[in-house]
Protein backbone atom coordinates (compact mmCIF):
# COMPACT_ATOMS: atom_id res chain seq x y z
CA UNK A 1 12.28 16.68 -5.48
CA UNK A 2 11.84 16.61 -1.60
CA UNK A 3 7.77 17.27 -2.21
CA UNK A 4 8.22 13.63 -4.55
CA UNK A 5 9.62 12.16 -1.32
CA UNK A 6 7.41 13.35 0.99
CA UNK A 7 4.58 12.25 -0.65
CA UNK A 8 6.28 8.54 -1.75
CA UNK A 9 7.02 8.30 2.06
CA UNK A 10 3.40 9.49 3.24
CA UNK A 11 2.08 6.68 0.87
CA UNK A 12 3.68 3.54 2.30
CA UNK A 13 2.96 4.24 5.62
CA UNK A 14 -0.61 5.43 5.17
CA UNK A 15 -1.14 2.30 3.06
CA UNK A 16 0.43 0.10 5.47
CA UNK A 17 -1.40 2.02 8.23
CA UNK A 18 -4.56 1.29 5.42
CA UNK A 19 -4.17 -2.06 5.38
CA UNK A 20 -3.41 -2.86 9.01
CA UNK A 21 -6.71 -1.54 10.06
CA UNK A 22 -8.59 -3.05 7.22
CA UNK A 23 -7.02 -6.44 8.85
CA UNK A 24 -7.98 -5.76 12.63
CA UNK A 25 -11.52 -4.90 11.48
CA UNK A 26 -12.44 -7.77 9.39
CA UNK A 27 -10.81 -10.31 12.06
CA UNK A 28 -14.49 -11.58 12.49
CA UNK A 29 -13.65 -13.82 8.73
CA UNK A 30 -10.35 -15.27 10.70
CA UNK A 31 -12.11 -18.82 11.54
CA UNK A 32 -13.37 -19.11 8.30
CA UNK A 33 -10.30 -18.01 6.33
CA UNK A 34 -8.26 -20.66 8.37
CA UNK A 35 -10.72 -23.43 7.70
CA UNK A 36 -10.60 -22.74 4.12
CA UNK A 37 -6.59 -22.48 4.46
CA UNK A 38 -6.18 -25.96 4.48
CA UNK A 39 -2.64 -26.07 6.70
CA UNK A 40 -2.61 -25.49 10.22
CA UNK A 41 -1.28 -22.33 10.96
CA UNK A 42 0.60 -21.57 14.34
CA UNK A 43 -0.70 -17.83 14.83
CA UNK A 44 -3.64 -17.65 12.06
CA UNK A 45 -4.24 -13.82 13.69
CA UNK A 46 -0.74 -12.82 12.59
CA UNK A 47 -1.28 -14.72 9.18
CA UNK A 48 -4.21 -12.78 8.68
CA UNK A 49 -2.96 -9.16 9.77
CA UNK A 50 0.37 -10.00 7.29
CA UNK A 51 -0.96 -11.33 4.25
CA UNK A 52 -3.58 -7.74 3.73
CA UNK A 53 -0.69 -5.87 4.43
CA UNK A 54 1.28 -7.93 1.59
CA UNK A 55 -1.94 -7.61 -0.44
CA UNK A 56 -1.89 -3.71 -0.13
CA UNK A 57 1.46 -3.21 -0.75
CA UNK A 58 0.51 -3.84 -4.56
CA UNK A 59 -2.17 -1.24 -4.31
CA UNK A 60 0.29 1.24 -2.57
CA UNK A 61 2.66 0.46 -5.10
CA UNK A 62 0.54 1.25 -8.03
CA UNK A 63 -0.91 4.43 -6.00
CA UNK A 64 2.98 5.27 -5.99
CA UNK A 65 3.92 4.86 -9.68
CA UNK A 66 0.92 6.94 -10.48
CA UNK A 67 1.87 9.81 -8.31
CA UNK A 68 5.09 9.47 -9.38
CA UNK A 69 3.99 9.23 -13.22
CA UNK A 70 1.89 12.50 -12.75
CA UNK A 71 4.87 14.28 -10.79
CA UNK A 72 7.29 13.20 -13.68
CA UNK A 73 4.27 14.90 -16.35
CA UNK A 74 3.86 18.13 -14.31
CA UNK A 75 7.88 18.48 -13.74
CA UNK A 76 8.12 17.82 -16.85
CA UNK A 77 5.93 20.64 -18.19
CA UNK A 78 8.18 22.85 -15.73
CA UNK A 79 11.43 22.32 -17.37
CA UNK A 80 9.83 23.01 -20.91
CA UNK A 81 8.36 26.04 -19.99
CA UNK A 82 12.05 27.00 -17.94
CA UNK A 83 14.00 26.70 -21.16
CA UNK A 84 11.39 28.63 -23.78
């Protein structure tokens, strides 16, 4: 169970660490993305940097359903074989 944990905890924060860089590195589309926005924004850096992180979350949250579908399958297998 701890080894599920690990791992759950190892994926948010390398997904959040994920999308945080992909944001810092593509701040060069900033001045576009704001023009395109439509509403002035008050920090369009920070409104940048938030929404990928937002936007990974979903991928980090599907990476963590299917490590946590393939631990439930392999423990799973573990119990069957325990109790033959």
């Amino acid at each position: 169970m701890s080894a599920a944990v690990v791992a759950g905890v190892a994926l948010l924060f390398g997904f959040g660490a994920l999308a945080y860089g992909f944001a810092v590195f593509t701040e060069a589309d900033v001045p576009g993305f704001v023009s395109n926005w439509g509403k002035p924004l008050e920090n369009p850096l920070a409104f940048w940097r938030v929404g990928h992180m937002h936007n990974f979350s979903y991928l980090g949250g599907g990476a963590g359903a299917l490590v946590g579908l393939s631990f439930m399958i392999w423990c799973g297998g573990c119990e069957r074989k325990r109790h033959s």
